[in-house]
N, C-alpha and C. Protein backbone atom coordinates (compact mmCIF):
# COMPACT_ATOMS: atom_id res chain seq x y z
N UNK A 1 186.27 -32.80 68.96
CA UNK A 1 184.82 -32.76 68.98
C UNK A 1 184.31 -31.34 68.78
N UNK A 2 184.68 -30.59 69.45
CA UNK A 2 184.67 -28.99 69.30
C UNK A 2 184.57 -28.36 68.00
N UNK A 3 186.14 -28.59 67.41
CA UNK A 3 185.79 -28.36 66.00
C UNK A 3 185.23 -28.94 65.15
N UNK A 4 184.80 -30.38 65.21
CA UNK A 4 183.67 -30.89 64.42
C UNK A 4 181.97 -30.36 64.09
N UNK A 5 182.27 -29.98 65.71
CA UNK A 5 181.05 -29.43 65.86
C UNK A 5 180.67 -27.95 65.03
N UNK A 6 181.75 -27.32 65.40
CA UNK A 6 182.01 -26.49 64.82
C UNK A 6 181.49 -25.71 63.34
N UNK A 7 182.63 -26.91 62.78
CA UNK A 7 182.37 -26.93 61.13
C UNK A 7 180.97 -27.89 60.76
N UNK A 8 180.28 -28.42 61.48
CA UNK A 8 178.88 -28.63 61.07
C UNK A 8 177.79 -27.85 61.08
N UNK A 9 177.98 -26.72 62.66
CA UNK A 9 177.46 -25.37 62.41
C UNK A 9 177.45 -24.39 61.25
N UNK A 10 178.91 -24.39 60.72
CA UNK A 10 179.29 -23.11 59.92
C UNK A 10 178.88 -24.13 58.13
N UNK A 11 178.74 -25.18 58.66
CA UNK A 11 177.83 -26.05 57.22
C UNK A 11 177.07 -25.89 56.74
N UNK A 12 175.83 -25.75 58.04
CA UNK A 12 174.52 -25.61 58.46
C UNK A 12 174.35 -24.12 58.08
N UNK A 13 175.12 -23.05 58.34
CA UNK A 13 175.12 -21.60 58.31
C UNK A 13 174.67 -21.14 56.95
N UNK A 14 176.11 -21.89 56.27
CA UNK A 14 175.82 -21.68 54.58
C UNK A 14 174.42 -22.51 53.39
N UNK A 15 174.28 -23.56 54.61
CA UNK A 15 173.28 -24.50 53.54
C UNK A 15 172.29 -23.63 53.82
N UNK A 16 171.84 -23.48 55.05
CA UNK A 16 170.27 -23.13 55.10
C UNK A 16 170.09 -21.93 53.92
N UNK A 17 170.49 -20.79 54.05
CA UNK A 17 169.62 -20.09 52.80
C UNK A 17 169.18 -20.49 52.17
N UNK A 18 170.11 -21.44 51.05
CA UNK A 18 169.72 -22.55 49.57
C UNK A 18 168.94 -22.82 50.01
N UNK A 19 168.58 -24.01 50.99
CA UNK A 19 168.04 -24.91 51.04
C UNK A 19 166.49 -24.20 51.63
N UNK A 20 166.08 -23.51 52.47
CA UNK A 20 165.25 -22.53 52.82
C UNK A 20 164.78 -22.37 51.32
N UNK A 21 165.11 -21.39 50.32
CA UNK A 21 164.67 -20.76 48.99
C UNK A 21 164.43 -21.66 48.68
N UNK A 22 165.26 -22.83 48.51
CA UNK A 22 164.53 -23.97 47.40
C UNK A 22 163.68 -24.25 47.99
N UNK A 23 163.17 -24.61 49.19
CA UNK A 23 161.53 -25.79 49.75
C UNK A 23 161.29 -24.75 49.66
N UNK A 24 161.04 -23.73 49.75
CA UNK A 24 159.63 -22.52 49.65
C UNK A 24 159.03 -22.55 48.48
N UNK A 25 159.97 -22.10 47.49
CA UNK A 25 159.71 -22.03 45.70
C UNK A 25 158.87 -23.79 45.40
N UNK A 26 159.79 -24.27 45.98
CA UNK A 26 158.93 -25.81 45.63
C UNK A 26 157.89 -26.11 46.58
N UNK A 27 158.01 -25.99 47.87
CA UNK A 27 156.73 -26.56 48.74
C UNK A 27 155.72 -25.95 48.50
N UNK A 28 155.52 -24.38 47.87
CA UNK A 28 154.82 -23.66 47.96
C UNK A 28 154.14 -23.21 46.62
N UNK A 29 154.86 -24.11 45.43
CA UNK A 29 154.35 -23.25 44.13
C UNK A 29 154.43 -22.35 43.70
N UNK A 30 155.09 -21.19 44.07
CA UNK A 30 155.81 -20.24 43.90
C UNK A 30 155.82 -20.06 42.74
N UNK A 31 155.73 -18.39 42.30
CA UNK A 31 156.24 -18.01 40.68
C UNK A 31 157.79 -18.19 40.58
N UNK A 32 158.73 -19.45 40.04
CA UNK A 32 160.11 -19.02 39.88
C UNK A 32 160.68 -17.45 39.77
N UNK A 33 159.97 -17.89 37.92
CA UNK A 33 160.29 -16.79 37.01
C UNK A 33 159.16 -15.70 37.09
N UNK A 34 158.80 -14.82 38.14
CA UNK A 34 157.65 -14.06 38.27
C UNK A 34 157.98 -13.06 36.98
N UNK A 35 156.79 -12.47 36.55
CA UNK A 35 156.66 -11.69 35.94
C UNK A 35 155.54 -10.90 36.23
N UNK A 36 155.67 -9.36 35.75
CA UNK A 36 154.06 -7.92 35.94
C UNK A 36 152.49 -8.76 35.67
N UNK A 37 152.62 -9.91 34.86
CA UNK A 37 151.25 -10.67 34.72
C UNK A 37 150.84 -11.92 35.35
N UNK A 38 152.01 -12.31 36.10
CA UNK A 38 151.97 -13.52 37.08
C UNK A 38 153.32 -13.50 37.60
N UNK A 39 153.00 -13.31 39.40
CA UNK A 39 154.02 -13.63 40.01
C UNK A 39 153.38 -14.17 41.39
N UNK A 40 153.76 -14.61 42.64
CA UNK A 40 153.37 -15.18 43.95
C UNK A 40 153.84 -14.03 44.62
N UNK A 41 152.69 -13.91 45.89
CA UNK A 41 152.55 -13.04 47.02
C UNK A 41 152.47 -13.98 47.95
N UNK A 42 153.18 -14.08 49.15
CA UNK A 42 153.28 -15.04 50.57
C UNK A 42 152.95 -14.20 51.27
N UNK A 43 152.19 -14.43 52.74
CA UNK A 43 151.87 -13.68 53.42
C UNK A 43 151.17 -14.56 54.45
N UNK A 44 150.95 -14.26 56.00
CA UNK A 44 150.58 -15.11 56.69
C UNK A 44 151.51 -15.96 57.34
N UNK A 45 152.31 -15.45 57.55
CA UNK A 45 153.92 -16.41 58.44
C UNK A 45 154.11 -17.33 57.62
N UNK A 46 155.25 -17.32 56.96
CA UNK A 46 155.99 -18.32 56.07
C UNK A 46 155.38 -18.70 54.81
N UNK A 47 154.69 -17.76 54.15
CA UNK A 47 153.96 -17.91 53.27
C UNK A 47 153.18 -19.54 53.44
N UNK A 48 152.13 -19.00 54.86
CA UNK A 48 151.09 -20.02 55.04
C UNK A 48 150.14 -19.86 53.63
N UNK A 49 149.86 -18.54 53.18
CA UNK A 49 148.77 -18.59 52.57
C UNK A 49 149.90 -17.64 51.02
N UNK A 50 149.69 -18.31 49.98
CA UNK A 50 150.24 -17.72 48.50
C UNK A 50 149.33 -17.54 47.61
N UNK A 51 149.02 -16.42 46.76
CA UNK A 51 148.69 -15.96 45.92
C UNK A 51 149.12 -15.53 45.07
N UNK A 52 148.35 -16.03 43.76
CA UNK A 52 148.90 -15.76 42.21
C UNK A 52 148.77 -14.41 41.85
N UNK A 53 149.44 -13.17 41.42
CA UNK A 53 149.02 -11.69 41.37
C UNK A 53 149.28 -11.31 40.01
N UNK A 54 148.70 -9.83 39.63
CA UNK A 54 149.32 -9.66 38.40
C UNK A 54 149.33 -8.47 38.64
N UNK A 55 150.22 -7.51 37.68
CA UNK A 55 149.94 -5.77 38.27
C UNK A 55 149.61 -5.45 36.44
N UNK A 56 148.44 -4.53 36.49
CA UNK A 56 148.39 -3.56 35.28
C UNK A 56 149.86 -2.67 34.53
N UNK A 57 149.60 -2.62 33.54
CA UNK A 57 150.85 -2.11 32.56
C UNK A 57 151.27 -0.52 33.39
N UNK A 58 149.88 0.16 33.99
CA UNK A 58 150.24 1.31 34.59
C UNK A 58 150.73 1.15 35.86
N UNK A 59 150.17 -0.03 36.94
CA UNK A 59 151.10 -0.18 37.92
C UNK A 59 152.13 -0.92 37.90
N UNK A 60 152.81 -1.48 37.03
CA UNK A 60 154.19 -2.07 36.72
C UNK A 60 154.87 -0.81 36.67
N UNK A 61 154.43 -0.02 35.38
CA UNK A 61 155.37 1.51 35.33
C UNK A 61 155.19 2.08 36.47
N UNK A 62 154.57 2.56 37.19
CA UNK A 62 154.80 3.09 38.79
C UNK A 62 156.01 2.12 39.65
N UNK A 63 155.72 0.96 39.53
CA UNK A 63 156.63 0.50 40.26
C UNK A 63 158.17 0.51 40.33
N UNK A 64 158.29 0.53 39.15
CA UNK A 64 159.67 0.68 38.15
C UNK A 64 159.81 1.62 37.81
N UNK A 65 159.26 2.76 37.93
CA UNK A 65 159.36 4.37 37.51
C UNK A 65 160.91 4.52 38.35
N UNK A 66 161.07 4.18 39.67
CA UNK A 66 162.50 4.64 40.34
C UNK A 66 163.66 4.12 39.63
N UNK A 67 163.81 3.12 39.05
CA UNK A 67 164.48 2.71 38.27
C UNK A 67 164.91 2.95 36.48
N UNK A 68 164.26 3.82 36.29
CA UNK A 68 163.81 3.75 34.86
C UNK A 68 164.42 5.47 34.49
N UNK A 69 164.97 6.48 35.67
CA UNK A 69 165.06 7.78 35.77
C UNK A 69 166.69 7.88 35.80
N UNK A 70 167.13 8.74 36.37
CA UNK A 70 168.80 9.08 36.12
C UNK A 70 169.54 7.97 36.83
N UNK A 71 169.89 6.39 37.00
CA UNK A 71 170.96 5.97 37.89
C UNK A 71 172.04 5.62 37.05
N UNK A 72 173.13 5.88 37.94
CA UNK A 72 174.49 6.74 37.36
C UNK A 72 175.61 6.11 38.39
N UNK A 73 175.18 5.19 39.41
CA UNK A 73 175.77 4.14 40.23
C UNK A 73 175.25 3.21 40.96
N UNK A 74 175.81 2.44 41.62
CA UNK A 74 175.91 1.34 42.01
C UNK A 74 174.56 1.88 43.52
N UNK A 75 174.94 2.68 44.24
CA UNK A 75 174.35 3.23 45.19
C UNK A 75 173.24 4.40 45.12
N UNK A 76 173.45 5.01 43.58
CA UNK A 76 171.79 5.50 43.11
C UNK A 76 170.99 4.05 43.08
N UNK A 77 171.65 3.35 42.59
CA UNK A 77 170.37 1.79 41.88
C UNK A 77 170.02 1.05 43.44
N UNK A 78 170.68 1.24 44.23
CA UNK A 78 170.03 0.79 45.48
C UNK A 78 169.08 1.60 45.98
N UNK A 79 169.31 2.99 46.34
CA UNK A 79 168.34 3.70 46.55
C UNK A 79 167.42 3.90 45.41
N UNK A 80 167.07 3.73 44.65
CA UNK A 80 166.52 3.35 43.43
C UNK A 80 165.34 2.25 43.54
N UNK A 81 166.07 1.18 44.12
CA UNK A 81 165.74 -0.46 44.58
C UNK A 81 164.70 0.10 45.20
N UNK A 82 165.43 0.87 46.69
CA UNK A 82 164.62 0.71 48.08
C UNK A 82 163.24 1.39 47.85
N UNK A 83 163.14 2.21 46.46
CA UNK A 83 161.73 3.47 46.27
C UNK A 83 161.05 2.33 45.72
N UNK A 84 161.34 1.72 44.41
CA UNK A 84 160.88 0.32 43.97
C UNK A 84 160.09 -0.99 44.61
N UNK A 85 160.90 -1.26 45.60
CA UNK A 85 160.46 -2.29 46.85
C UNK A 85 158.87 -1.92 47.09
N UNK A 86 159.18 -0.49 47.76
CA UNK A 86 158.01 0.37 48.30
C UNK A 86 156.96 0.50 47.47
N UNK A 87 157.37 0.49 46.42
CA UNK A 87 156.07 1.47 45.89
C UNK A 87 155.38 -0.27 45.03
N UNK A 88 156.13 -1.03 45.16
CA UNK A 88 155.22 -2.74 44.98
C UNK A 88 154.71 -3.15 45.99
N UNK A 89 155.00 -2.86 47.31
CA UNK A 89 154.55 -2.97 48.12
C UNK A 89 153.14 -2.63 48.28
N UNK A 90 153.02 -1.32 48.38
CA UNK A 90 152.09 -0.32 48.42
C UNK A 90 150.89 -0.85 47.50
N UNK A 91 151.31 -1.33 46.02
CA UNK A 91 150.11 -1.99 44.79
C UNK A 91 149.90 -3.12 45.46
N UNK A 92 150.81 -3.85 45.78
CA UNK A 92 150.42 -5.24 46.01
C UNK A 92 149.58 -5.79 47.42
N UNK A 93 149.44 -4.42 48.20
CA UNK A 93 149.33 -4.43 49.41
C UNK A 93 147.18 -4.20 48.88
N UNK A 94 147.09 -3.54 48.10
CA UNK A 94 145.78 -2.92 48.09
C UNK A 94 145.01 -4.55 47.19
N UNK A 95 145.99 -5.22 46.70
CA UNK A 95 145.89 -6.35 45.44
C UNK A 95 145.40 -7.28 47.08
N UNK A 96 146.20 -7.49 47.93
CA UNK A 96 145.99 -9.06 48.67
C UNK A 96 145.57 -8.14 50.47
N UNK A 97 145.35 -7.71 50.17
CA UNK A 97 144.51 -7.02 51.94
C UNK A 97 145.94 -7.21 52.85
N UNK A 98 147.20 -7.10 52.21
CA UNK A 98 148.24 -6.98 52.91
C UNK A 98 148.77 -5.38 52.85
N UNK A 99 148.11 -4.02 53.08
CA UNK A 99 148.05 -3.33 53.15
C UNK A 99 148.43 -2.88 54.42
N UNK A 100 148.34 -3.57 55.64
CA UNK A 100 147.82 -3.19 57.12
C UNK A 100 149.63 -3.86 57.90
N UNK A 101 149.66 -4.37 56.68
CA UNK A 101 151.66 -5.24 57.35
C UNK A 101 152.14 -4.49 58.13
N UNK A 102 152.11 -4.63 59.09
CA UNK A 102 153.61 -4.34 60.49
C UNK A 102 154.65 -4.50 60.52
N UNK A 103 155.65 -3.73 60.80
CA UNK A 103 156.52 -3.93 60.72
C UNK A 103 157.21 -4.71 62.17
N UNK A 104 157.92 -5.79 61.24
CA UNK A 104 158.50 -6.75 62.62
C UNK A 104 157.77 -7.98 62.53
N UNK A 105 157.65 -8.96 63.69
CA UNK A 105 156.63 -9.64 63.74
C UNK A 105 155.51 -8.93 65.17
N UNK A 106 156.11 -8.61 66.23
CA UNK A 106 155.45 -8.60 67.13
C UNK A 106 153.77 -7.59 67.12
N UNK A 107 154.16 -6.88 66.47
CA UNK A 107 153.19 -5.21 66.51
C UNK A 107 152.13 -5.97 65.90
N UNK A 108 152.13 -6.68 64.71
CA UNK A 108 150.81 -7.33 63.62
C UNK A 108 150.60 -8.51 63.96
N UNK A 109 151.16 -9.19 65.32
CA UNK A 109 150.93 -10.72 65.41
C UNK A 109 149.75 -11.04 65.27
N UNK A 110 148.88 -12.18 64.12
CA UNK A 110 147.85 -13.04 64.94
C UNK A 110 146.60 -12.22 63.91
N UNK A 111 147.27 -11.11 63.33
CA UNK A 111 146.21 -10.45 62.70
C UNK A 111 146.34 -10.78 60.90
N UNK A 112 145.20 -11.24 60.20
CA UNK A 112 144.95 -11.33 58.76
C UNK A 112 146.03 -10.65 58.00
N UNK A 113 146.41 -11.25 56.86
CA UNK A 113 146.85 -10.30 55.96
C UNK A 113 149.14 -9.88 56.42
N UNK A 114 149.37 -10.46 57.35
CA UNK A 114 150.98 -9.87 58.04
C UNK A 114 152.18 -10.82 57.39
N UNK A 115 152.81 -10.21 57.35
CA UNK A 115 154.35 -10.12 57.02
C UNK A 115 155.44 -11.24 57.74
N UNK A 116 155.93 -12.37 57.82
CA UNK A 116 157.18 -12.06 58.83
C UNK A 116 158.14 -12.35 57.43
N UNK A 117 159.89 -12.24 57.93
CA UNK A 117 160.47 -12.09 57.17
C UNK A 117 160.28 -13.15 56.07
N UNK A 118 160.03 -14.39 56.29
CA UNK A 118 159.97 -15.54 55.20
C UNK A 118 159.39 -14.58 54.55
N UNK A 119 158.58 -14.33 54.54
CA UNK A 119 156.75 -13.53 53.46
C UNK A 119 157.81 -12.21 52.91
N UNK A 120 158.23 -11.71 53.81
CA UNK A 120 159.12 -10.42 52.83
C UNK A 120 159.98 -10.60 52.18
N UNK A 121 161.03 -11.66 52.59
CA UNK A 121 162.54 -12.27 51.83
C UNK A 121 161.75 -12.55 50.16
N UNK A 122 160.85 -12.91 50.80
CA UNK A 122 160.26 -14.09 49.34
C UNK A 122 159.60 -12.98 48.14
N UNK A 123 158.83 -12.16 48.83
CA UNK A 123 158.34 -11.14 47.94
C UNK A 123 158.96 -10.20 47.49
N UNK A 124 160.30 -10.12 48.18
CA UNK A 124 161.00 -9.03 47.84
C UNK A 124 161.63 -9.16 46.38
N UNK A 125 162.30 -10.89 46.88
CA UNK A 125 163.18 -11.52 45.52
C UNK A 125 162.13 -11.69 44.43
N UNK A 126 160.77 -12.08 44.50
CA UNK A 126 160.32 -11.95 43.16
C UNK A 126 160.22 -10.58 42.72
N UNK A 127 159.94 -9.44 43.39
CA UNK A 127 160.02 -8.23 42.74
C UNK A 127 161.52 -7.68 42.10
N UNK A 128 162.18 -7.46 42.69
CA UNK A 128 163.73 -7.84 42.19
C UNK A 128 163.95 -8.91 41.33
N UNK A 129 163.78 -9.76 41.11
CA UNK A 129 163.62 -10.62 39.77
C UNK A 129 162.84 -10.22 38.53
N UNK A 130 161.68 -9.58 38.56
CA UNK A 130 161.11 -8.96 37.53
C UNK A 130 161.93 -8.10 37.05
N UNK A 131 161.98 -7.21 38.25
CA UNK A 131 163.20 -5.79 37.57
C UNK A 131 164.45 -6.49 36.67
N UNK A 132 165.39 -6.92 37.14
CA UNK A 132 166.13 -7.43 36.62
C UNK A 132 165.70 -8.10 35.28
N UNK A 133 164.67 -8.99 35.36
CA UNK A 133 164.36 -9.69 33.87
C UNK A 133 164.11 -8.42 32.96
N UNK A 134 163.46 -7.37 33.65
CA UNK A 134 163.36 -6.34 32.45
C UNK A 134 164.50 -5.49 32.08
N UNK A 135 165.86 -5.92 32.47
CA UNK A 135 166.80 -5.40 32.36
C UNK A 135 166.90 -3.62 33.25
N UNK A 136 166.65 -3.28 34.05
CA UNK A 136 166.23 -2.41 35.41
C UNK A 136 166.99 -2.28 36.28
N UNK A 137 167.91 -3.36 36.53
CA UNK A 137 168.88 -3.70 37.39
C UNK A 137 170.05 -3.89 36.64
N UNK A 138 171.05 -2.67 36.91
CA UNK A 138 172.07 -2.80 36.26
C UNK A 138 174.04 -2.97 36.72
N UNK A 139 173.65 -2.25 38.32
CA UNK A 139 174.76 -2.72 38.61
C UNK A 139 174.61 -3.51 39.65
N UNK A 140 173.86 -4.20 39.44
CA UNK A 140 173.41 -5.31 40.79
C UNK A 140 172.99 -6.59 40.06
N UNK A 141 173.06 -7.96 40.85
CA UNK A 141 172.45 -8.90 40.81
C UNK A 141 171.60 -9.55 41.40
N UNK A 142 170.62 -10.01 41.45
CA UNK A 142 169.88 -10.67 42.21
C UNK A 142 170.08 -11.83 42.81
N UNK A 143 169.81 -12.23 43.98
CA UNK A 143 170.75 -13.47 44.68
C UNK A 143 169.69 -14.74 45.80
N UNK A 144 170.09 -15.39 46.07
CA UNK A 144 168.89 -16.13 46.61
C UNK A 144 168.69 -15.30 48.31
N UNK A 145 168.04 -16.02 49.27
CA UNK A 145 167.63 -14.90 50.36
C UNK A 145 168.65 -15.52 50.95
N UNK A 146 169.18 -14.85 52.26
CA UNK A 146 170.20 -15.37 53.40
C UNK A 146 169.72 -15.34 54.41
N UNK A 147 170.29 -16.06 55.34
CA UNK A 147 169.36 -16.29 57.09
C UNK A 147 170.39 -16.16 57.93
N UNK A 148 170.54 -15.40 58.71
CA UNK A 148 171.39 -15.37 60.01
C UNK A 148 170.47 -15.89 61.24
N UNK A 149 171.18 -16.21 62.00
CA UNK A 149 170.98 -17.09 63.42
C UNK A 149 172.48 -17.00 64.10
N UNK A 150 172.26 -16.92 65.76
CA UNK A 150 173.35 -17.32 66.34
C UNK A 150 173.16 -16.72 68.29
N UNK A 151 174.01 -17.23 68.82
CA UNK A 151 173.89 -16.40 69.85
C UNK A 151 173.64 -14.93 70.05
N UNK A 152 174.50 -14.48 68.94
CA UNK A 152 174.28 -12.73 69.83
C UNK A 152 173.06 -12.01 68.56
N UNK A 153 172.59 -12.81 67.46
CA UNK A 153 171.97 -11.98 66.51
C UNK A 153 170.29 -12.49 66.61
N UNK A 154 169.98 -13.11 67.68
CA UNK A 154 168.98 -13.40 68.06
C UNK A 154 168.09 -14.26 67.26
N UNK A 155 166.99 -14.98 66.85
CA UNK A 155 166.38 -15.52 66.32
C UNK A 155 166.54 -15.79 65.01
N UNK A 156 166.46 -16.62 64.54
CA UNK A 156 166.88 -16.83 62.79
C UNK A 156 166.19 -15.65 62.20
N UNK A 157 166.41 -15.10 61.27
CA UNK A 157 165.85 -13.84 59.99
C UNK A 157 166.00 -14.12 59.19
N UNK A 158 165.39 -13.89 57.73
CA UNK A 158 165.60 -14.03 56.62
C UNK A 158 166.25 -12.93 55.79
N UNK A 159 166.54 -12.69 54.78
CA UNK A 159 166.53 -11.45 53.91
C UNK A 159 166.67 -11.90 52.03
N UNK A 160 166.21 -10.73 51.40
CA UNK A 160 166.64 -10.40 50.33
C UNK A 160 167.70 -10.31 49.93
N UNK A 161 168.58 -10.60 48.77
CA UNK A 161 170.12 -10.11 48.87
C UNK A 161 170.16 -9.91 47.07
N UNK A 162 171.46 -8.72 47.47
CA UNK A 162 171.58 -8.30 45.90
C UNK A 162 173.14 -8.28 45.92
N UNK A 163 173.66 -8.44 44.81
CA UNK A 163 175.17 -8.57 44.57
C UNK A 163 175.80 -7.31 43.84
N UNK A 164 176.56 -6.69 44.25
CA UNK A 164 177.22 -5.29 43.26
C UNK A 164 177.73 -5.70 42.81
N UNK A 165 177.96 -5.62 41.32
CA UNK A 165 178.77 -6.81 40.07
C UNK A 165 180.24 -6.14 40.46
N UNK A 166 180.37 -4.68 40.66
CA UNK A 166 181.51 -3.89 40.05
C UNK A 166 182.51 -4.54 41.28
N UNK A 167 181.93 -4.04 42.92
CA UNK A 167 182.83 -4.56 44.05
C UNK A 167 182.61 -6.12 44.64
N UNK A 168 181.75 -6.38 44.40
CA UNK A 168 181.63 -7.39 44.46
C UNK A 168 180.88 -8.02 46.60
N UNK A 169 180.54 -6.80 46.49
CA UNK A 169 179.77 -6.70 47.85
C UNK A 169 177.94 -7.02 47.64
N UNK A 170 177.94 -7.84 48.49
CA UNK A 170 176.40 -8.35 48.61
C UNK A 170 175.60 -7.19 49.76
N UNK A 171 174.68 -7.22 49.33
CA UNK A 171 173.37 -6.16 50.35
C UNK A 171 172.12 -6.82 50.57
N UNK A 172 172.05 -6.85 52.10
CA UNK A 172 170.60 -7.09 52.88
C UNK A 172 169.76 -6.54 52.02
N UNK A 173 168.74 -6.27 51.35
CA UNK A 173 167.57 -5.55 51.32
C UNK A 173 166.29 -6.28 52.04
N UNK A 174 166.00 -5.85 52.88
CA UNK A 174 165.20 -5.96 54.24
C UNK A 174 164.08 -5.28 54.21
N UNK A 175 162.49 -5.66 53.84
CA UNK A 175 161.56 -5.25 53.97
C UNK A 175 161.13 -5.77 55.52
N UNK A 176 161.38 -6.53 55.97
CA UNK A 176 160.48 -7.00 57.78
C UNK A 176 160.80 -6.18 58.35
N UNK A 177 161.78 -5.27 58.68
CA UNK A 177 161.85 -3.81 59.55
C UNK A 177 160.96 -3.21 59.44
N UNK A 178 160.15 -2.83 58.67
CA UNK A 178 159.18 -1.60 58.12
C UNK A 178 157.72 -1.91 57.61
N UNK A 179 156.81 -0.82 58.26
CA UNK A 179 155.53 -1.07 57.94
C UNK A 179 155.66 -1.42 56.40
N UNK A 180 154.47 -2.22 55.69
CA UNK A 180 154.16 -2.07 54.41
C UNK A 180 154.27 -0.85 53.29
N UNK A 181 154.66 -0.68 52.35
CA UNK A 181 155.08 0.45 52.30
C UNK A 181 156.33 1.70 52.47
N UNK A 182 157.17 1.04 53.17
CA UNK A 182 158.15 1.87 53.54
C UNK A 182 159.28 1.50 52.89
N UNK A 183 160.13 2.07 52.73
CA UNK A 183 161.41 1.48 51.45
C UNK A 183 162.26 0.35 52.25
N UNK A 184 162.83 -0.33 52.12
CA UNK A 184 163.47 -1.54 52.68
C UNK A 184 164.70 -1.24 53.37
N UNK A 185 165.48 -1.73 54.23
CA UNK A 185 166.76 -1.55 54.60
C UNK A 185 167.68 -2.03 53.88
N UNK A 186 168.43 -1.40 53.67
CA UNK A 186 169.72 -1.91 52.56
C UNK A 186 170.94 -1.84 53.14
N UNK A 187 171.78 -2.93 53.70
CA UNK A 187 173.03 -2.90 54.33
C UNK A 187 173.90 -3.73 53.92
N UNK A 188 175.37 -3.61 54.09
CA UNK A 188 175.83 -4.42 53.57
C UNK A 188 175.64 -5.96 54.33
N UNK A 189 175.69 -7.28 53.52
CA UNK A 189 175.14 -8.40 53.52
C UNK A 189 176.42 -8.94 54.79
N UNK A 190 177.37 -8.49 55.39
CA UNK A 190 177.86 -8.60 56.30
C UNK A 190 177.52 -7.95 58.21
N UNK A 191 176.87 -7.02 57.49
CA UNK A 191 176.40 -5.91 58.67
C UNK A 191 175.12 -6.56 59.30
N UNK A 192 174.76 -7.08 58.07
CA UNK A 192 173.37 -7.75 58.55
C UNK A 192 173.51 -8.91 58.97
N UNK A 193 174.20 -9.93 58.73
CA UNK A 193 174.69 -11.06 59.15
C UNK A 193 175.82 -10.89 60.88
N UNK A 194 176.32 -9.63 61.01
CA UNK A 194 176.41 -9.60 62.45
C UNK A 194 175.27 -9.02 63.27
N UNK A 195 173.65 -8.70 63.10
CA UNK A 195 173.00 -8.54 63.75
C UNK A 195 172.53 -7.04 63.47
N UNK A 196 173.11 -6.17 62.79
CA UNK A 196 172.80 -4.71 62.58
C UNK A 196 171.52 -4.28 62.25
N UNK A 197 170.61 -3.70 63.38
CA UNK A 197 169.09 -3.13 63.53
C UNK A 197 168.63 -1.44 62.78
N UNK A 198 168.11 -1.14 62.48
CA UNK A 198 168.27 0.45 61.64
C UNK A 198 167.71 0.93 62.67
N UNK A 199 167.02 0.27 63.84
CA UNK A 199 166.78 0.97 65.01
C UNK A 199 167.75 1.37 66.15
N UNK A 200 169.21 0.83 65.67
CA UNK A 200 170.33 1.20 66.37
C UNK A 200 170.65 2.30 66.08
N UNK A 201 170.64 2.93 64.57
CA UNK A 201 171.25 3.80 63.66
C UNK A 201 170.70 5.12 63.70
């Protein structure tokens, strides 16, 4: 019984991400294939409330400016990513009155316009999906979001995730840590899945 149980947990572990990304993209209407002239913004706990966005030709190039300059590895293009994240953030924040995002859930609870991870996982991967469609992303892949839960890692979370083609190591990129605006956490997709806080670090 134990191990039945078991292996229905560690079932449950692996389905939910998929299955999470897919009902969002579908329950919600979601831009799949976002692009700089139409993509979806979630916001409002679990993307209660979505909006259709578009960014100007000059704030697309701002956004993608970190990407577009000397990367020369696998770990420039992440830190690369994390200036990227930020600085869509920052446009998209002045675009949907999500400017004021808290970081976490607790600090912005209850107030217009906030973040929790569903709303960041989700916005993150369409921005990372653009990049990539514009060919921007080069030693990375883009990947669906992942969710940890468990006894010691506290409450289910969501995240962003990117794949290093060369090692073949997946990375958290984590905007819900950080006010609006701030570059994302980037860890490896194991570190984050045992519970690892950048407020430990």
């Amino acid at each position: 019984m134990r191990a039945s149980l078991r292996y229905t947990v560690l079932l449950f572990a692996i389905l939910l991400p998929v299955m999470a990304g897919a009902d969002i993209y579908a329950a919600r209407g979601l831009e799949a294939m976002p692009t700089p002239a139409r993509y979806s913004v979630c916001f409002d706990h679990s993307c209660t409330t979505v909006v259709t966005d578009s960014l100007s030709e000059s704030e697309w190039l701002q956004a993608s400016a970190p990407l577009r300059g000397p990367v020369t590895s696998a770990a420039d293009e992440r830190g690369a990513i994390a200036a990227a994240i930020a600085r869509f953030e920052e446009i998209v924040g002045r675009h949907t009155d999500t400017a004021g995002d808290r970081g976490r859930n607790l600090s912005g609870f209850g107030q217009p316009g906030q973040l929790d991870c569903i709303d960041e996982s989700t916005n993150t991967t369409s921005y990372l999906r653009m990049l990539q469609q514009h060919e921007l992303i080069r030693y990375h892949e883009v990947m669906d979001t992942a969710t940890r839960f468990g006894l010691f890692v506290g409450m289910p979370h969501t995240t962003a995730v990117i794949h290093e083609r060369d090692s073949g190591t997946h990375y958290a990129v984590d905007s819900w840590f950080f006010d609006n605006g701030q570059p994302p956490y980037i860890v490896r997709l194991e570190a984050w899945y045992a519970g690892v806080d950048p407020a430990d670090e």
